[in-house]
PDB file of N, CA and C in Angstrom:
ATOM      1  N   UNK A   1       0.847  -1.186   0.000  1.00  0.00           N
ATOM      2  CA  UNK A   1       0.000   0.000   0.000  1.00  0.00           C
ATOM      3  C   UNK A   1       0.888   1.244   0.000  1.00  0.00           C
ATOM      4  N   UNK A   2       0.513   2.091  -0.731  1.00  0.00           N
ATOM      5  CA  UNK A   2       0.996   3.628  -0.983  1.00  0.00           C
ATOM      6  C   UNK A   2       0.023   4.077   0.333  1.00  0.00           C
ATOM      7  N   UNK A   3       1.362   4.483   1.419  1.00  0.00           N
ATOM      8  CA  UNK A   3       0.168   5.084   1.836  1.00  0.00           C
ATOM      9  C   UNK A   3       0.339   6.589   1.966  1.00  0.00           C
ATOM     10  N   UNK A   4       0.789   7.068   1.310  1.00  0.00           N
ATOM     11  CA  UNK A   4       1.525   8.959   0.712  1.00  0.00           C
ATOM     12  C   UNK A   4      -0.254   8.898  -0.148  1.00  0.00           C
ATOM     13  N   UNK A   5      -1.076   8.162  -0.503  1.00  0.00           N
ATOM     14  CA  UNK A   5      -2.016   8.612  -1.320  1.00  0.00           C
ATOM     15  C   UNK A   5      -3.443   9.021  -0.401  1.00  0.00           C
ATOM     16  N   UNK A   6      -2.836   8.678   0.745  1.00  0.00           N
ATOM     17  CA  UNK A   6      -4.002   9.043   1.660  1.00  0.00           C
ATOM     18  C   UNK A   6      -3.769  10.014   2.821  1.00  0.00           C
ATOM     19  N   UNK A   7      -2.339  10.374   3.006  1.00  0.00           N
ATOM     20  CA  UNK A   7      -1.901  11.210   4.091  1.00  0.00           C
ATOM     21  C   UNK A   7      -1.607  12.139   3.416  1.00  0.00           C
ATOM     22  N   UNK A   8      -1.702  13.407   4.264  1.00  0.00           N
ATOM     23  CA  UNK A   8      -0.710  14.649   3.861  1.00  0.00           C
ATOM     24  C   UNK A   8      -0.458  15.649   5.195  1.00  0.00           C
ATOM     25  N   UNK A   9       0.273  16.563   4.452  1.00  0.00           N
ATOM     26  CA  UNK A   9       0.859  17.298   5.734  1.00  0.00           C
ATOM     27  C   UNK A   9       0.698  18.730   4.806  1.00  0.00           C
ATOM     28  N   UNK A  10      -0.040  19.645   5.627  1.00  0.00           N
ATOM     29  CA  UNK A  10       0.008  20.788   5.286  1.00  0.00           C
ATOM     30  C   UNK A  10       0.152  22.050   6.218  1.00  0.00           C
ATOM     31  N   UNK A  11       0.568  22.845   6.956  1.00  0.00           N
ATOM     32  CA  UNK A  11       0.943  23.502   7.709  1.00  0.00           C
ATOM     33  C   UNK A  11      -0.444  24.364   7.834  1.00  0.00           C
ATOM     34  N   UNK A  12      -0.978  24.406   7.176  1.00  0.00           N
ATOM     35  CA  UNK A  12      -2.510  25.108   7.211  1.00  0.00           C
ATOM     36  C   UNK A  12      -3.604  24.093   7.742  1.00  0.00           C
ATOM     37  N   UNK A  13      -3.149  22.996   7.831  1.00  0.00           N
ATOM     38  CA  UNK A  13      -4.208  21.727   8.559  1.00  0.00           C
ATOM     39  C   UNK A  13      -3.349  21.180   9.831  1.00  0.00           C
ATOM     40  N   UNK A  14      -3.832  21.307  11.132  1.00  0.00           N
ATOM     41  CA  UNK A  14      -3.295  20.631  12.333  1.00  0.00           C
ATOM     42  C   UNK A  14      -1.987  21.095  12.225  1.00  0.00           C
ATOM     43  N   UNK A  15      -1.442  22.339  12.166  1.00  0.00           N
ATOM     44  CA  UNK A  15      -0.148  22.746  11.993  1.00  0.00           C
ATOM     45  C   UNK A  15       1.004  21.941  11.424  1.00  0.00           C
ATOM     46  N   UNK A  16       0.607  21.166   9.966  1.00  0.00           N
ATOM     47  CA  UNK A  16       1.400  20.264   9.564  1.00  0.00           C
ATOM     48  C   UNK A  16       0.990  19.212  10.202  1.00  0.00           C
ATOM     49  N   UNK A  17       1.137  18.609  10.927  1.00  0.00           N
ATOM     50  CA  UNK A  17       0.997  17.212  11.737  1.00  0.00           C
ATOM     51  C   UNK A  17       0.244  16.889  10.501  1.00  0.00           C
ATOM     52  N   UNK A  18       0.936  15.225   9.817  1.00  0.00           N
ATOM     53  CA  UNK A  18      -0.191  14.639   9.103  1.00  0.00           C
ATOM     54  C   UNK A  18      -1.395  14.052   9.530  1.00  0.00           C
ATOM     55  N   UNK A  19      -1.776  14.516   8.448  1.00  0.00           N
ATOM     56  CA  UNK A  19      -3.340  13.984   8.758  1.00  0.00           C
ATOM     57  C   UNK A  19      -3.761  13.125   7.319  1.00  0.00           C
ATOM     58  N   UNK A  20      -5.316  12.356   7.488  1.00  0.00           N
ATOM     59  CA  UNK A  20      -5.558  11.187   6.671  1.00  0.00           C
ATOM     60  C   UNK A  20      -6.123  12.777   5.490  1.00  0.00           C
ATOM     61  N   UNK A  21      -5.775  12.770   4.124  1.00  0.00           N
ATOM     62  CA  UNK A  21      -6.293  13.798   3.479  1.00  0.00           C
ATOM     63  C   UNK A  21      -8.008  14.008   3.938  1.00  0.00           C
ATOM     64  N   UNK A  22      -8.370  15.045   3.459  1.00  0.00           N
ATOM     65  CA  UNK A  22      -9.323  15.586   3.381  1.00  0.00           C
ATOM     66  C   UNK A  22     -10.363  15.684   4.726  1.00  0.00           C
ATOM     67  N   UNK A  23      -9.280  15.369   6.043  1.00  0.00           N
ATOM     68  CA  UNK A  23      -9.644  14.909   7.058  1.00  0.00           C
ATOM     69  C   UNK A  23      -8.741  16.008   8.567  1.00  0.00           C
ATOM     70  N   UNK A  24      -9.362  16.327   9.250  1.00  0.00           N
ATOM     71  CA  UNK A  24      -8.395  17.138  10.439  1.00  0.00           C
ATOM     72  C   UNK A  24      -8.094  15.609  11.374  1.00  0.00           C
ATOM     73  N   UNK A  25      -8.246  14.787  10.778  1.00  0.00           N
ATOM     74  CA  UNK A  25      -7.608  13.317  11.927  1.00  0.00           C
ATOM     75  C   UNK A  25      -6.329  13.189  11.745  1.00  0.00           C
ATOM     76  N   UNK A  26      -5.647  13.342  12.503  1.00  0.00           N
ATOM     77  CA  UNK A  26      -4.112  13.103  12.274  1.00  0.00           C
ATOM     78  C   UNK A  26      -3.666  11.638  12.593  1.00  0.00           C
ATOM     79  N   UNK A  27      -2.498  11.472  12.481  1.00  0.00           N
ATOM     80  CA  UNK A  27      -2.044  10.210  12.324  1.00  0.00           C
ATOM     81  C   UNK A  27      -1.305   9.885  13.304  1.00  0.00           C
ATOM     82  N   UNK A  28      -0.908  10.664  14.341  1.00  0.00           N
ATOM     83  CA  UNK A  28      -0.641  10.694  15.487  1.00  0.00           C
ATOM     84  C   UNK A  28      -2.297  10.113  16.563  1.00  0.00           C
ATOM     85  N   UNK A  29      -2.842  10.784  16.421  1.00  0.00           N
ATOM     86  CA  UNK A  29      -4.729  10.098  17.230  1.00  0.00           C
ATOM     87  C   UNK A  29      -5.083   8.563  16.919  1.00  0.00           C
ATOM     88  N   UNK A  30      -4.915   7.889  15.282  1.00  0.00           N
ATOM     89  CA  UNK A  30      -5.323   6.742  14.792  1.00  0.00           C
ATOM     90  C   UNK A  30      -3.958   6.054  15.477  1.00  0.00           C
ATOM     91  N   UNK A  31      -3.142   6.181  15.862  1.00  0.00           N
ATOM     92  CA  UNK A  31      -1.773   5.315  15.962  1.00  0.00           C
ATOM     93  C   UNK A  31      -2.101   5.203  17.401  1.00  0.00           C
ATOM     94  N   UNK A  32      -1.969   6.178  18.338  1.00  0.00           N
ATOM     95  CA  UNK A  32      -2.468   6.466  20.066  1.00  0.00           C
ATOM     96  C   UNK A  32      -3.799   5.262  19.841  1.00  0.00           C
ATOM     97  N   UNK A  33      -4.775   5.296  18.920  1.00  0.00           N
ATOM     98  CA  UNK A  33      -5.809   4.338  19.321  1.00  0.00           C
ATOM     99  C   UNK A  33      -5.709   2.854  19.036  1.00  0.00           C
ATOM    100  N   UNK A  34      -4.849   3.218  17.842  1.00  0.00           N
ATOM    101  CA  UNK A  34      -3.983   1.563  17.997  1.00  0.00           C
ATOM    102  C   UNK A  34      -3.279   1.084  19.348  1.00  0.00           C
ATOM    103  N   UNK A  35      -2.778   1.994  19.468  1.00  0.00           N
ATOM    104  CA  UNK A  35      -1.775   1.310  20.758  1.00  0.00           C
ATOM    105  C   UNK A  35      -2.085   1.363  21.895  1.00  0.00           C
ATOM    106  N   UNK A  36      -4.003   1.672  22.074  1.00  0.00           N
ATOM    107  CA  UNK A  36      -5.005   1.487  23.288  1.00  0.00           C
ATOM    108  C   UNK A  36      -5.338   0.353  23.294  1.00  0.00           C
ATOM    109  N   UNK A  37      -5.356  -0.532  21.773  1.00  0.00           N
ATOM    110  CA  UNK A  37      -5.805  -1.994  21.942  1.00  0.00           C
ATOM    111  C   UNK A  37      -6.902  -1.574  21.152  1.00  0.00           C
ATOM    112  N   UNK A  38      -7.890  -0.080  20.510  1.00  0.00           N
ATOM    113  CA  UNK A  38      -8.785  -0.332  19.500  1.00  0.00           C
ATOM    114  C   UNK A  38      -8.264  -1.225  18.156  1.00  0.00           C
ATOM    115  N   UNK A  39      -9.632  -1.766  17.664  1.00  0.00           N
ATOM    116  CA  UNK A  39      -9.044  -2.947  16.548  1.00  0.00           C
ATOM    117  C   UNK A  39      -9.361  -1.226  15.387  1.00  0.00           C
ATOM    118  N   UNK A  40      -8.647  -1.899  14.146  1.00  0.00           N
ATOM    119  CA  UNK A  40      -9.121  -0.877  12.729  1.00  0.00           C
ATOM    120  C   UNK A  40     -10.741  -0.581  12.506  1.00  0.00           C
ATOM    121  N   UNK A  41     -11.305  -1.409  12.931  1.00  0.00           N
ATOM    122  CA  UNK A  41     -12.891  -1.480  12.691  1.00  0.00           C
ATOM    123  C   UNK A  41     -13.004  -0.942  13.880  1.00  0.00           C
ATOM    124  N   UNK A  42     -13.119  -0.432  15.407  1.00  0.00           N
ATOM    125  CA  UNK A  42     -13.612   0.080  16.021  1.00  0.00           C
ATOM    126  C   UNK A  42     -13.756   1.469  15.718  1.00  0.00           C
ATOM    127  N   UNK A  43     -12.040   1.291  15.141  1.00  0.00           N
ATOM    128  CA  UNK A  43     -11.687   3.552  14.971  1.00  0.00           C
ATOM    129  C   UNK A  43     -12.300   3.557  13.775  1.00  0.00           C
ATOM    130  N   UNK A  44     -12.727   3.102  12.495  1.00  0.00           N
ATOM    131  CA  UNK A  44     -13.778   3.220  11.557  1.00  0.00           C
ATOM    132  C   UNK A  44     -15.051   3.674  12.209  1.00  0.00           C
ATOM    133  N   UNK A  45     -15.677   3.068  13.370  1.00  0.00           N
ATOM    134  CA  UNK A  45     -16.979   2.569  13.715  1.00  0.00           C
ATOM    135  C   UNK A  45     -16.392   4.440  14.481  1.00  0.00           C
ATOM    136  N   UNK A  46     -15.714   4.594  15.348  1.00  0.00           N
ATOM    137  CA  UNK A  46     -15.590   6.217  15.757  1.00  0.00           C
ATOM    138  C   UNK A  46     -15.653   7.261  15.188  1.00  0.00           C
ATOM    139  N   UNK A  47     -14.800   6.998  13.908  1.00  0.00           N
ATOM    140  CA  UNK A  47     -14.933   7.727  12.826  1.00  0.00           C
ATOM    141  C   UNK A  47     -15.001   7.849  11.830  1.00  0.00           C
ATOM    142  N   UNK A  48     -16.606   7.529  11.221  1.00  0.00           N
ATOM    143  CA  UNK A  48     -17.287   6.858  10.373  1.00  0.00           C
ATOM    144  C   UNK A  48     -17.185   7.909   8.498  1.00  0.00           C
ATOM    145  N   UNK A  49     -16.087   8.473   9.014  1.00  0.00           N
ATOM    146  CA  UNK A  49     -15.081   9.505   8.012  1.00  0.00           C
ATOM    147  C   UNK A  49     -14.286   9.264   7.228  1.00  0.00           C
ATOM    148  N   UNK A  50     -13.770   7.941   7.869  1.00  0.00           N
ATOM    149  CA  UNK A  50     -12.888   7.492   7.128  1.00  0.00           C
ATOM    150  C   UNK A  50     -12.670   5.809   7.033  1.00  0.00           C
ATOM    151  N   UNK A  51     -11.655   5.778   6.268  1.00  0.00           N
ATOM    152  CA  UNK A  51     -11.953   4.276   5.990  1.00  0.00           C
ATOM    153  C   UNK A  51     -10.817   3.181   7.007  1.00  0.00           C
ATOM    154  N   UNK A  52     -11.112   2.011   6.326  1.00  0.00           N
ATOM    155  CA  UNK A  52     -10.203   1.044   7.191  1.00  0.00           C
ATOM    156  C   UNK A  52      -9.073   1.047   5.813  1.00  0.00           C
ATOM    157  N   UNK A  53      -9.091   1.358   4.897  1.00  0.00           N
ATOM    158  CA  UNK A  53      -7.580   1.998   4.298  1.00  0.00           C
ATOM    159  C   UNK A  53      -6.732   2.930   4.927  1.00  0.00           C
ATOM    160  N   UNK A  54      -7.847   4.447   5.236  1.00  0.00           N
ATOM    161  CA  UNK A  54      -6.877   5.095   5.965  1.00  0.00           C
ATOM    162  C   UNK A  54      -6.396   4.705   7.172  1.00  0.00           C
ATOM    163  N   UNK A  55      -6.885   3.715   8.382  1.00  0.00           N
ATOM    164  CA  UNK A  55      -6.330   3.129   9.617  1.00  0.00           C
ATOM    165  C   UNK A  55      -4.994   2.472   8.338  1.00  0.00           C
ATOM    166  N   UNK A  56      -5.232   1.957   7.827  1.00  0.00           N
ATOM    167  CA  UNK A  56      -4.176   0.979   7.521  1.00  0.00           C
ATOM    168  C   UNK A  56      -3.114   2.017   7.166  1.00  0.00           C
ATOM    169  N   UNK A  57      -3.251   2.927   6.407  1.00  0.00           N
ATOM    170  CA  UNK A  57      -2.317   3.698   6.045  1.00  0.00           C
ATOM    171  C   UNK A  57      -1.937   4.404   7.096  1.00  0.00           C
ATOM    172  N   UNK A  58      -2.198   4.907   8.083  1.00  0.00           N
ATOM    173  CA  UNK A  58      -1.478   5.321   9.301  1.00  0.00           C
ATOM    174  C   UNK A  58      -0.657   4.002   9.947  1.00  0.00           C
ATOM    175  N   UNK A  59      -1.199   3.224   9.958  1.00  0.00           N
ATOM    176  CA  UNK A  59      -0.346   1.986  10.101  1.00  0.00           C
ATOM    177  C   UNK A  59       1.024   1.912   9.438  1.00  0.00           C
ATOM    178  N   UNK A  60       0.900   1.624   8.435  1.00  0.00           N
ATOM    179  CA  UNK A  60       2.334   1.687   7.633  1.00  0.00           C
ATOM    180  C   UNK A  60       3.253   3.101   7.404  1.00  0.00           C
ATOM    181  N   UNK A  61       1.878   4.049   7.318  1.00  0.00           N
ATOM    182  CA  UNK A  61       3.855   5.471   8.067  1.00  0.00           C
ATOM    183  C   UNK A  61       4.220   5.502   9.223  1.00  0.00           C
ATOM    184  N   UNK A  62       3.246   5.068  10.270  1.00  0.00           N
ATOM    185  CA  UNK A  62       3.870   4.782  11.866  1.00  0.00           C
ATOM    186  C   UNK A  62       4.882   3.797  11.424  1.00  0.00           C
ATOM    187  N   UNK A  63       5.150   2.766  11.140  1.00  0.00           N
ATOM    188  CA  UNK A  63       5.856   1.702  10.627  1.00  0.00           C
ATOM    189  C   UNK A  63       6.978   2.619   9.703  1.00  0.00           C
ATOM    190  N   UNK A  64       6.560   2.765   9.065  1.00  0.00           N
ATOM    191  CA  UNK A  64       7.871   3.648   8.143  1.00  0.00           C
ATOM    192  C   UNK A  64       8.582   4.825   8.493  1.00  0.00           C
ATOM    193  N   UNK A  65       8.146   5.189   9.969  1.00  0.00           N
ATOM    194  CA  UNK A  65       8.576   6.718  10.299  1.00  0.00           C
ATOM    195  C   UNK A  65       9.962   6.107  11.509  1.00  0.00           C
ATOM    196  N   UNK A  66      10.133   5.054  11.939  1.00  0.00           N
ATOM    197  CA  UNK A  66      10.507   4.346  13.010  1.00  0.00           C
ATOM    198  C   UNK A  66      11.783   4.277  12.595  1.00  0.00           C
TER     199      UNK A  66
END
């Protein structure tokens, strides 16, 4: 998965901090709820905004930022 096709970082949204596009959810919040023990389908079911691509894609730049 590309996941650059679903994140971005813009200094005019969440002061840079990426976020899932078209979205003020950053990727810092979906990663914190991963590592509460929510499954991908719960934070879907929270925030019914976005998809279980974008969980996944915060997944793999947490993974790629390391």
């Amino acid at each position: 998965m590309n996941y650059r096709q679903r994140i971005e970082a813009n200094y005019q949204v969440m002061l840079g901090k990426p976020v899932i596009k078209g979205t003020r959810i950053t990727i810092e919040l979906l990663l914190r709820k991963l590592a509460d023990g929510y499954s991908m389908i719960e934070i879907t079911e929270m925030y019914p905004h976005i998809q279980l691509e974008d969980v996944l894609a915060a997944k793999c730049y947490g993974i790629s930022e390391v």
